[in-house]
N, C-alpha and C. Protein backbone atom coordinates (compact mmCIF):
# COMPACT_ATOMS: atom_id res chain seq x y z
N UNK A 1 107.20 77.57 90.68
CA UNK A 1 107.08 76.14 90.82
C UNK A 1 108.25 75.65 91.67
N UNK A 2 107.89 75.07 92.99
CA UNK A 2 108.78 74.15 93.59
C UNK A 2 109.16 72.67 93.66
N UNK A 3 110.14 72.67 93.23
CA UNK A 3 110.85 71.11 92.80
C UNK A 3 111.32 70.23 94.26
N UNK A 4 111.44 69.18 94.53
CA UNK A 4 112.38 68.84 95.92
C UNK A 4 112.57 67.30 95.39
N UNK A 5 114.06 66.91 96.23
CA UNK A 5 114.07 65.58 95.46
C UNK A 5 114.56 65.04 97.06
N UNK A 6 114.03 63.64 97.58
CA UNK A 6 113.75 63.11 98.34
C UNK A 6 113.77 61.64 97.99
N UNK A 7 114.40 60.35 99.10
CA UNK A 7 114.83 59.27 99.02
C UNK A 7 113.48 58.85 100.25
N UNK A 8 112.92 57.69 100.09
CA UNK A 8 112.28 57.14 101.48
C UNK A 8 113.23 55.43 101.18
N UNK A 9 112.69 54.80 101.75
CA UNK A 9 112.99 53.21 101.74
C UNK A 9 111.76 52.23 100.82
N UNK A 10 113.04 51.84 100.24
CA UNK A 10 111.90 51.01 98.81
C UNK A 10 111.19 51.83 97.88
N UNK A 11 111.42 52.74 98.06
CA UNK A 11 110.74 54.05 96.86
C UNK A 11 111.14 54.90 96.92
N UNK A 12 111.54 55.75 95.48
CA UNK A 12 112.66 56.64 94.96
C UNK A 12 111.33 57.74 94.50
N UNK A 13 111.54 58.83 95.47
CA UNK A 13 110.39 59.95 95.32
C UNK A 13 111.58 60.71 94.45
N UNK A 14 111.27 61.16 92.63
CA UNK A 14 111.70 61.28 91.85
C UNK A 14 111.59 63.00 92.15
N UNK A 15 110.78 63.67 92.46
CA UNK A 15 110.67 64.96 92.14
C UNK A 15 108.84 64.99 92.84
N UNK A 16 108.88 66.42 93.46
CA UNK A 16 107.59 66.92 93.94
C UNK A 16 107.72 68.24 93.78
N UNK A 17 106.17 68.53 92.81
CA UNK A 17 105.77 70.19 92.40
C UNK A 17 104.42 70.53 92.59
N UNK A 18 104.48 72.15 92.45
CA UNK A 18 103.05 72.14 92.20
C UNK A 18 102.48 72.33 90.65
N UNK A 19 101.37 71.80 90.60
CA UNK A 19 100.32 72.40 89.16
C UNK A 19 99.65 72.15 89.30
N UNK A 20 98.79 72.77 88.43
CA UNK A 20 97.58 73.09 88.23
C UNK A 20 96.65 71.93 88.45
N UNK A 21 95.60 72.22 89.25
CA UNK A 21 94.41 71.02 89.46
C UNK A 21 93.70 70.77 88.78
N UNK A 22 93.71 70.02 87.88
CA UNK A 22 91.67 69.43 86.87
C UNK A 22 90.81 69.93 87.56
N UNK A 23 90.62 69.54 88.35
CA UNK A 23 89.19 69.77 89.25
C UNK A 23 88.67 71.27 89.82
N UNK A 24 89.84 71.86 90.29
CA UNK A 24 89.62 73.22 91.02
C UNK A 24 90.48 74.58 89.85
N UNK A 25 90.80 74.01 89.33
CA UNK A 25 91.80 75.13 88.33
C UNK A 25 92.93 75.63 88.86
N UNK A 26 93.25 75.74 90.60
CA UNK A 26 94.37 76.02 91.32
C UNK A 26 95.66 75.59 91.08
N UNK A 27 96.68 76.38 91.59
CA UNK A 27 97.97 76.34 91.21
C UNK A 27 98.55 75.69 92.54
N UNK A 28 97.63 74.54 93.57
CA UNK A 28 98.36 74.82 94.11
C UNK A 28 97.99 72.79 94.81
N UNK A 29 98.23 72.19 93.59
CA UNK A 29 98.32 70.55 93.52
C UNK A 29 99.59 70.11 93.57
N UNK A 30 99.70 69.31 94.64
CA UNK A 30 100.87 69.03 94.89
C UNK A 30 100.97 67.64 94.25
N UNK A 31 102.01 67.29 93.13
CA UNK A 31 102.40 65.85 92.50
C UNK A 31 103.33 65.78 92.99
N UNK A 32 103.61 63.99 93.01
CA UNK A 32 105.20 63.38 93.55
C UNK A 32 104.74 62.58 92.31
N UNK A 33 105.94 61.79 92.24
CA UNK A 33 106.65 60.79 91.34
C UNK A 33 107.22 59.63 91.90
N UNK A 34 106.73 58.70 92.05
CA UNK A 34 107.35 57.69 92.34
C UNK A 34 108.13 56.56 91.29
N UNK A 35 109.04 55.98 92.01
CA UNK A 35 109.31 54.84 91.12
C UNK A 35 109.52 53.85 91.87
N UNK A 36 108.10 52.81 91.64
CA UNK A 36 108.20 51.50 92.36
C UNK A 36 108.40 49.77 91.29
N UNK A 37 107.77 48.99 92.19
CA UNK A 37 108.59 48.15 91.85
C UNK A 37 107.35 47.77 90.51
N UNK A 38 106.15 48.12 90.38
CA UNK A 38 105.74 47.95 89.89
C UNK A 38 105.55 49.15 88.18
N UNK A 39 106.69 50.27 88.74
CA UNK A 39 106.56 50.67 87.44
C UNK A 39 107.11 52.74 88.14
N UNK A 40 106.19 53.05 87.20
CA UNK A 40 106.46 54.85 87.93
C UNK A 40 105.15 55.37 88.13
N UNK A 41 104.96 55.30 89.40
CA UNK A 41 103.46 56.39 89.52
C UNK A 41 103.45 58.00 90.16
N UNK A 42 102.73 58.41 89.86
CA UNK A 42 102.41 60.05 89.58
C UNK A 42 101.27 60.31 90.75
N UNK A 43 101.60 60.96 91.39
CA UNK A 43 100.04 61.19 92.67
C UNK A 43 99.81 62.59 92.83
N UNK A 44 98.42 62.86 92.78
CA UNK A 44 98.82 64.41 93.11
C UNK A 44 97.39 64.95 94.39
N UNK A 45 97.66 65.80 94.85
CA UNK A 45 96.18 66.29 96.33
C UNK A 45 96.32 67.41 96.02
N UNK A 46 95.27 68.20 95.54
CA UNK A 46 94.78 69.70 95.39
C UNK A 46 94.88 70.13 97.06
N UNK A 47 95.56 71.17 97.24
CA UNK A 47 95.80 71.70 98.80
C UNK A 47 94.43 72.54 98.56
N UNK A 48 93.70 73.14 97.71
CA UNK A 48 92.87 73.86 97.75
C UNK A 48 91.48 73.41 97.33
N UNK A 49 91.09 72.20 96.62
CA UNK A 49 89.79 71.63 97.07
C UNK A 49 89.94 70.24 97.11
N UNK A 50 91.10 69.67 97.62
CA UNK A 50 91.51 68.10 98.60
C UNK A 50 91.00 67.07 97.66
N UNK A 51 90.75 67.37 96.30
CA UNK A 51 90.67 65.87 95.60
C UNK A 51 92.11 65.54 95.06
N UNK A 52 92.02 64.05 94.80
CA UNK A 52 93.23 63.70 94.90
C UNK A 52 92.98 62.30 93.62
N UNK A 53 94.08 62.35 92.94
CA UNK A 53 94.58 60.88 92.09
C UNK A 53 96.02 60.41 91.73
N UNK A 54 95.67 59.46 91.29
CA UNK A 54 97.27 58.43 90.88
C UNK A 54 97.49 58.12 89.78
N UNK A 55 98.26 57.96 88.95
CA UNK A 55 98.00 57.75 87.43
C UNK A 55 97.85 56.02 87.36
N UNK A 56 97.00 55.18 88.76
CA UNK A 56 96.68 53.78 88.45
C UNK A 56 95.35 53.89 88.28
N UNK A 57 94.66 55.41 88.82
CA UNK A 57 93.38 55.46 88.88
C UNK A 57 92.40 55.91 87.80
N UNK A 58 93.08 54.84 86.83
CA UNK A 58 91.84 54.76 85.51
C UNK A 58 90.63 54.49 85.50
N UNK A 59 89.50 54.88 84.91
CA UNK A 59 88.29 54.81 84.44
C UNK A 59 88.19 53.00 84.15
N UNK A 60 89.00 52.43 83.37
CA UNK A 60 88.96 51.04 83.34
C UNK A 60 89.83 50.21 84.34
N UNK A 61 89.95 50.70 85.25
CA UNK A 61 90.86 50.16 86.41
C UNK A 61 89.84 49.09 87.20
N UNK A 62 89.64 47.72 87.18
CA UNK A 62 88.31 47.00 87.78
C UNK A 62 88.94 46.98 89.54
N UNK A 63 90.17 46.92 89.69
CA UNK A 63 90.33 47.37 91.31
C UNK A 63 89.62 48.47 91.51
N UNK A 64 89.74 49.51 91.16
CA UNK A 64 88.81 50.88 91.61
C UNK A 64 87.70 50.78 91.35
N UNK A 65 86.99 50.16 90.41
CA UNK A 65 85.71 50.36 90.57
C UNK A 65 85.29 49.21 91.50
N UNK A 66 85.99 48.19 92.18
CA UNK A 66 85.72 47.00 93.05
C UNK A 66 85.59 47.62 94.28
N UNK A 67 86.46 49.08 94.57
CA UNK A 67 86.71 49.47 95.95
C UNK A 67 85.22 50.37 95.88
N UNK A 68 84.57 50.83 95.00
CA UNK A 68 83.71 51.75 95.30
C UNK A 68 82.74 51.01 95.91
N UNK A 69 82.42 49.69 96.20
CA UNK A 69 81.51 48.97 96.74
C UNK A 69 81.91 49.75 98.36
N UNK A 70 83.04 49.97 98.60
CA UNK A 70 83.17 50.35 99.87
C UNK A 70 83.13 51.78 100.14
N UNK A 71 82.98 52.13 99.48
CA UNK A 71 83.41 53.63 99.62
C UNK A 71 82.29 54.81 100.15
N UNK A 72 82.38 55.82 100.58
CA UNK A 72 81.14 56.67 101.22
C UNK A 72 80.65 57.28 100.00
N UNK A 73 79.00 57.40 100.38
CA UNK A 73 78.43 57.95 98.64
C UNK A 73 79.11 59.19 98.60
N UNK A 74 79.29 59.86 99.67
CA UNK A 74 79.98 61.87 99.30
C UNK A 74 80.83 61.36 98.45
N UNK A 75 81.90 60.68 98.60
CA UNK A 75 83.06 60.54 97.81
C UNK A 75 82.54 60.04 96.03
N UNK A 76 81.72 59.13 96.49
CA UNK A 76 81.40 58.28 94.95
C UNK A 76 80.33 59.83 94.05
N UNK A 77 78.95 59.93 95.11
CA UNK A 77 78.43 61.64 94.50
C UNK A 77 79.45 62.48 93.76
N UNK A 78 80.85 62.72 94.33
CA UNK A 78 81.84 63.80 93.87
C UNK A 78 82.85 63.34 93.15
N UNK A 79 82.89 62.22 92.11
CA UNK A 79 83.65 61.81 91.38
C UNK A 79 84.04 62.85 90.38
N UNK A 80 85.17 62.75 90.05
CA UNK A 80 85.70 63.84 88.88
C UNK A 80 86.60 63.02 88.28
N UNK A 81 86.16 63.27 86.57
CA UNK A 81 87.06 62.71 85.88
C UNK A 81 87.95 63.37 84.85
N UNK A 82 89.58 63.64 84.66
CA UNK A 82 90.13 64.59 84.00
C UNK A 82 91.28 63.47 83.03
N UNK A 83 91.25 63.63 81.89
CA UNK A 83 92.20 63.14 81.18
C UNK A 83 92.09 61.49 81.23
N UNK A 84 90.95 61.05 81.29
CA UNK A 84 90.81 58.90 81.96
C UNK A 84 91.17 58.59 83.38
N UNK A 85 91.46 60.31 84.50
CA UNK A 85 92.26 59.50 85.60
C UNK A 85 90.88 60.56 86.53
N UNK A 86 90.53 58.83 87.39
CA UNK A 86 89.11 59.47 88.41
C UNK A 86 90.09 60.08 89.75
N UNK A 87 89.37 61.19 90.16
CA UNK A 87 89.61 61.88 91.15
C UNK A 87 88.38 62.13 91.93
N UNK A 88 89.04 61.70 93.28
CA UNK A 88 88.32 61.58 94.41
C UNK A 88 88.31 62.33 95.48
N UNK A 89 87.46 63.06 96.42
CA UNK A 89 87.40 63.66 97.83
C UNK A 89 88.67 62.74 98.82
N UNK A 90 89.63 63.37 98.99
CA UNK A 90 90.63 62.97 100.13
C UNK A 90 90.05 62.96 101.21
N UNK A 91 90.50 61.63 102.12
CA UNK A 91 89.98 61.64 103.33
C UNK A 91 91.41 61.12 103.99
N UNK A 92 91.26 61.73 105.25
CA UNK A 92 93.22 61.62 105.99
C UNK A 92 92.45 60.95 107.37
N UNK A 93 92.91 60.07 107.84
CA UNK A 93 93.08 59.50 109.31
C UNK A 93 94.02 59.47 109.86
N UNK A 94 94.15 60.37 110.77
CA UNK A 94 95.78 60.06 111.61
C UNK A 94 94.97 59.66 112.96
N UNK A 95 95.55 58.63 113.66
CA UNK A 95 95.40 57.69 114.77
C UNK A 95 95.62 58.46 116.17
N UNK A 96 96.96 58.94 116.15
CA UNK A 96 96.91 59.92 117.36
C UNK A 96 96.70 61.43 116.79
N UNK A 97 96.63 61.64 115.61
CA UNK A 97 96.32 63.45 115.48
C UNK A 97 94.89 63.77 115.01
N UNK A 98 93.83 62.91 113.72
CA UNK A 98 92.65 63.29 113.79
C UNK A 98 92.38 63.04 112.68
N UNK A 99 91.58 63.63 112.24
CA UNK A 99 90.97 63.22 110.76
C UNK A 99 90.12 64.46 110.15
N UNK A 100 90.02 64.35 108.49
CA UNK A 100 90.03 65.29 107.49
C UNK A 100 89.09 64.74 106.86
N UNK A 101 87.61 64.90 106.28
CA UNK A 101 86.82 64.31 105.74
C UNK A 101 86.00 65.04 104.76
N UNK A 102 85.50 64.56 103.64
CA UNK A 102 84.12 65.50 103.46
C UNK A 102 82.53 65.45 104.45
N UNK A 103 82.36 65.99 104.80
CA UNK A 103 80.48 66.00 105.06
C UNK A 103 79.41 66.56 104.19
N UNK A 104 78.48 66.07 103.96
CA UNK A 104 77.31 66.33 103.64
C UNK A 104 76.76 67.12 104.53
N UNK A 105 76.35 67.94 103.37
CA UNK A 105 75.62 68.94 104.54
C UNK A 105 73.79 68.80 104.24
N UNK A 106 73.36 68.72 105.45
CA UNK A 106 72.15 68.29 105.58
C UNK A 106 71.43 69.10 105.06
N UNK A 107 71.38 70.21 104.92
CA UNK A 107 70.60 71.17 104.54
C UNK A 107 70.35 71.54 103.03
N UNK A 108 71.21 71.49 102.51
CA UNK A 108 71.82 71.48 101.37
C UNK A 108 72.22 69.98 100.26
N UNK A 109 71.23 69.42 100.00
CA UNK A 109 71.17 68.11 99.33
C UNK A 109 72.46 68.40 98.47
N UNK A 110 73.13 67.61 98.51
CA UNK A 110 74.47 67.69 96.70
C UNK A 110 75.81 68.33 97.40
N UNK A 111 75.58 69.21 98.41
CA UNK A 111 76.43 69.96 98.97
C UNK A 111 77.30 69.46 100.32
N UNK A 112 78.66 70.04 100.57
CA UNK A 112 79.18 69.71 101.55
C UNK A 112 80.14 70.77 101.78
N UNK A 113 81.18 69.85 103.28
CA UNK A 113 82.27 70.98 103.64
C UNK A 113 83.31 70.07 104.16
N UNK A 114 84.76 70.25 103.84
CA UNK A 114 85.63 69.77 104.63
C UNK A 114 85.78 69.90 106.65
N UNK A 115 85.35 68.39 106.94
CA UNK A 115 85.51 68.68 108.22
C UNK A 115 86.56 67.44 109.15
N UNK A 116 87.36 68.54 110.19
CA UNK A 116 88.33 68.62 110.96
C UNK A 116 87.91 68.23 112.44
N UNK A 117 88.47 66.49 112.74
CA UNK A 117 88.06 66.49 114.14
C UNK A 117 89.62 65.61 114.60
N UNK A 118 89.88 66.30 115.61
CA UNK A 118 90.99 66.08 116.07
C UNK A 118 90.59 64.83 117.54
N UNK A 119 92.11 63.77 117.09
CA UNK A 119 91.69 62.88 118.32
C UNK A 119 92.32 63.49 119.82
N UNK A 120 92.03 62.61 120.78
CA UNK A 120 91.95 62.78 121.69
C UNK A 120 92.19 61.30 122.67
N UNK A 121 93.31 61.52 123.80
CA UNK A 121 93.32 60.68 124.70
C UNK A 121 92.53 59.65 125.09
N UNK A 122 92.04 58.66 125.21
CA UNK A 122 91.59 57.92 125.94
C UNK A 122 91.84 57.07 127.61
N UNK A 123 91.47 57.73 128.36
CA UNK A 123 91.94 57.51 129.93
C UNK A 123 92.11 55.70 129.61
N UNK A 124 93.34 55.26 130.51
CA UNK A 124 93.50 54.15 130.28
C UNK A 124 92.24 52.78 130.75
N UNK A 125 91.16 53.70 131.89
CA UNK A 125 90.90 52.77 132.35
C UNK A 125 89.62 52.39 131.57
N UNK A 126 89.27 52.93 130.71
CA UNK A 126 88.35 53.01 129.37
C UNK A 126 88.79 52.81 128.00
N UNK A 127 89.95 52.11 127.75
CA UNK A 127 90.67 52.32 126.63
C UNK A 127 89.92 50.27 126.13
N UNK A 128 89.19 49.92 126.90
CA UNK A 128 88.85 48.60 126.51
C UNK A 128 87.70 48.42 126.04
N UNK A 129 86.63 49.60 126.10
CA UNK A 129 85.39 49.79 125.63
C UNK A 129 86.13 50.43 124.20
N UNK A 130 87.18 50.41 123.45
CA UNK A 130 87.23 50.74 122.49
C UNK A 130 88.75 49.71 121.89
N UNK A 131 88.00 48.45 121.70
CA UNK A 131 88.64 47.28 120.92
C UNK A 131 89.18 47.83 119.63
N UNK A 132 90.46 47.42 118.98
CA UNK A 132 91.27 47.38 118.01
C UNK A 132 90.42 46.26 116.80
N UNK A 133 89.71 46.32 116.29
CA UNK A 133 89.22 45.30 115.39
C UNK A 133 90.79 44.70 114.32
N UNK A 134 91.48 45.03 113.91
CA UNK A 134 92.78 44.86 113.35
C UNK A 134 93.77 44.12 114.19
N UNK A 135 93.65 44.29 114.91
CA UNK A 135 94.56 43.84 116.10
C UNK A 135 93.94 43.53 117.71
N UNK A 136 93.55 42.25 117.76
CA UNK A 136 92.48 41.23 118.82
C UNK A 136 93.90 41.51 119.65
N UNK A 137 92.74 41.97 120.97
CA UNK A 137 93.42 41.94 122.09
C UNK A 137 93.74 43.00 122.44
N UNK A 138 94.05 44.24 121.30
CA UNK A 138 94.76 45.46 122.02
C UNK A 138 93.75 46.58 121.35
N UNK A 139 93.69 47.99 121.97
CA UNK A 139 93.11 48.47 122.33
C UNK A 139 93.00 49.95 121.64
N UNK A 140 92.28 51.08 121.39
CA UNK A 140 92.46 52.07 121.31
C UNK A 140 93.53 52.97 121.67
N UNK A 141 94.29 53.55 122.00
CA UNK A 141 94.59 55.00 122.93
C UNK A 141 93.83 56.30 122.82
N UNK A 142 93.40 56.54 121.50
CA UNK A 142 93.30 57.85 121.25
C UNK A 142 92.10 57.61 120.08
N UNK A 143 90.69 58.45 120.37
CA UNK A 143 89.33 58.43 119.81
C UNK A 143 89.76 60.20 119.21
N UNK A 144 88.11 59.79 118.18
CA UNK A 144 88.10 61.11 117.65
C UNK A 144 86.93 62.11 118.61
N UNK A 145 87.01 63.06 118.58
CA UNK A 145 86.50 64.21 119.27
C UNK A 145 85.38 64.61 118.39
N UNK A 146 84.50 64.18 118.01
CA UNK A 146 83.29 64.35 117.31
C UNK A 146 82.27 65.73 118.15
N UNK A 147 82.52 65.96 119.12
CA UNK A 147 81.81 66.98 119.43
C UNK A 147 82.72 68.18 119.38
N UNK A 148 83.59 68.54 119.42
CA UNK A 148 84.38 69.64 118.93
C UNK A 148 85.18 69.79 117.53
N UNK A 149 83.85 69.80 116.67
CA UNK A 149 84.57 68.72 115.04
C UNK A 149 84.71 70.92 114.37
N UNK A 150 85.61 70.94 113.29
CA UNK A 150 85.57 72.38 112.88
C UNK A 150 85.02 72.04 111.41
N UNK A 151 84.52 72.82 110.49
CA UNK A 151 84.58 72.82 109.12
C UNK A 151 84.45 73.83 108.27
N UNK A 152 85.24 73.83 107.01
CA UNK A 152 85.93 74.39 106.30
C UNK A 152 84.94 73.92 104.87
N UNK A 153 85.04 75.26 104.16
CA UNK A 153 84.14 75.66 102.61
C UNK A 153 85.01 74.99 102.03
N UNK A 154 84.63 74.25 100.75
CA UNK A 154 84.82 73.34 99.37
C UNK A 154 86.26 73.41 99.18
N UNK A 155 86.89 75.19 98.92
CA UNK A 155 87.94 75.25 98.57
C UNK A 155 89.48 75.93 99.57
N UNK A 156 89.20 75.38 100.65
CA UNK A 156 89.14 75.45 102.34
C UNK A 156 90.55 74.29 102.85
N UNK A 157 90.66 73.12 102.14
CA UNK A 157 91.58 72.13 102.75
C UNK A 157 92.49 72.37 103.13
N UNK A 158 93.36 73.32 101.89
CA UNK A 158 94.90 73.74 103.13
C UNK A 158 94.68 74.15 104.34
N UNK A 159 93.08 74.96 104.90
CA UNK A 159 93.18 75.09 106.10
C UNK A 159 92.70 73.86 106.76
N UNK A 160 91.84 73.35 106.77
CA UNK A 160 91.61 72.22 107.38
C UNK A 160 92.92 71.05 107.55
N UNK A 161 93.69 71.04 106.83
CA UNK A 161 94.94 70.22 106.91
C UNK A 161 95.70 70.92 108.11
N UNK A 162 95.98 72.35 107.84
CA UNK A 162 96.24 73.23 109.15
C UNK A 162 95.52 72.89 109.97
N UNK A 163 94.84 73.05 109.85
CA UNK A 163 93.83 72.86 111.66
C UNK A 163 94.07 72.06 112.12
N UNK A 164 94.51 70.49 111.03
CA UNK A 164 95.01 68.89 111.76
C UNK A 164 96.42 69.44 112.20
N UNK A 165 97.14 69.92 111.73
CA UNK A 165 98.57 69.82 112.18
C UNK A 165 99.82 69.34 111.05
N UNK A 166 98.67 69.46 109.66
CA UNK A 166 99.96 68.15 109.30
C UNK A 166 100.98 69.31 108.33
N UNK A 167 100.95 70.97 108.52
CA UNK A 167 102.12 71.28 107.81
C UNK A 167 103.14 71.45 109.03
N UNK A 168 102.47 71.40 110.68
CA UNK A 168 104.17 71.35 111.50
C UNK A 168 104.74 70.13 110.78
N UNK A 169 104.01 68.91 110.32
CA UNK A 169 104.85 67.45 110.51
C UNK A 169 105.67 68.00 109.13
N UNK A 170 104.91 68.46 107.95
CA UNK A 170 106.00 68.69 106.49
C UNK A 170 107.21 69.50 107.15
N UNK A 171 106.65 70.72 108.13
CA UNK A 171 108.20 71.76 108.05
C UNK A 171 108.94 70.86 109.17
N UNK A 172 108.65 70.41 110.37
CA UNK A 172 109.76 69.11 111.19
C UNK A 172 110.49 68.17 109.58
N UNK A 173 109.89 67.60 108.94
CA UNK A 173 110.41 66.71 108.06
C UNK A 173 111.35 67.57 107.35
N UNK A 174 111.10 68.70 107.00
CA UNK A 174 112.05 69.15 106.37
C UNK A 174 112.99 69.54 106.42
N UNK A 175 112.94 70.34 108.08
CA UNK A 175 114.06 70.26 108.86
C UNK A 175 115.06 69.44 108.87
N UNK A 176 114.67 68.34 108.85
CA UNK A 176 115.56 67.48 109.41
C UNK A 176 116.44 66.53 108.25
N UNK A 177 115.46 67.12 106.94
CA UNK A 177 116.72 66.58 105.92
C UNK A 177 117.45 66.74 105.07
């Protein structure tokens, strides 16, 4: 078990380990600890089948069940519930690096796969056919690459997280502190 203790701004990351996942039985769920202003919360993402919770994400929590109005059915289909705290399919968007999702797989009603599509440049002189809805006036840079998308089996995410890039960004971060 690895421990690390880490400062950000406005939140005191108390301690980060691994244990064991509810959902997948793996040893290899990564929890942090926070302490915010609203109290101490607990988060944890299975590196090995990418569901993920918070200890705000109760069964009687009416914010969470308000957000499922929005939410994609894969995610709502794959609800898991361990100890009163719902756990959900992780989904990652990074803006200039790509995105991490579940899919449905067509073939296979009930079934899916973690899939990996990395963004990509947008030439400037086309960057206006792709409006910022958040921010009127300004513009895309960087779309996702939907035709060169990869995907990865159920219990697959640490690679698919690899495939995005995001353990260079953990070992740079770590480097550096």
């Amino acid at each position: 078990m690895s421990d690390l203790k880490r400062k950000k701004p406005g939140v005191t990351l108390e301690m980060d380990k691994l244990v064991d996942c509810p959902c997948c039985g793996s040893n290899a769920c990564y929890e942090s600890e926070f302490n915010t202003q609203e109290g101490n919360v607990k988060t944890w993402l299975c590196m090995t089948c990418g569901y993920t919770s918070n200890t705000t994400m109760t069964e009687d929590n009416e914010l969470i069940k308000e957000s499922f109005e929005l939410t994609a059915e894969i995610i709502k289909d794959n609800i898991q519930i361990h100890d009163n705290l719902i756990w959900l399919l992780t989904v990652i968007t990074m803006p200039d690096k790509g995105m991490i999702f579940p899919e449905p797989l067509k073939e296979e009603k009930g079934d899916w796969k973690w899939t990996v599509v990395k963004a990509i440049p947008i030439p400037e002189e086309e960057q206006e056919k792709y409006p910022d809805p958040s921010n009127p006036g300004k513009f895309y840079k960087n779309r996702m690459d939907m035709k060169n998308l990869k995907r990865f089996d159920k219990l697959e995410f640490m690679d698919a997280a690899e495939e995005l890039g995001l353990f260079g960004d953990l070992k740079k971060r770590k480097n550096e502190d």
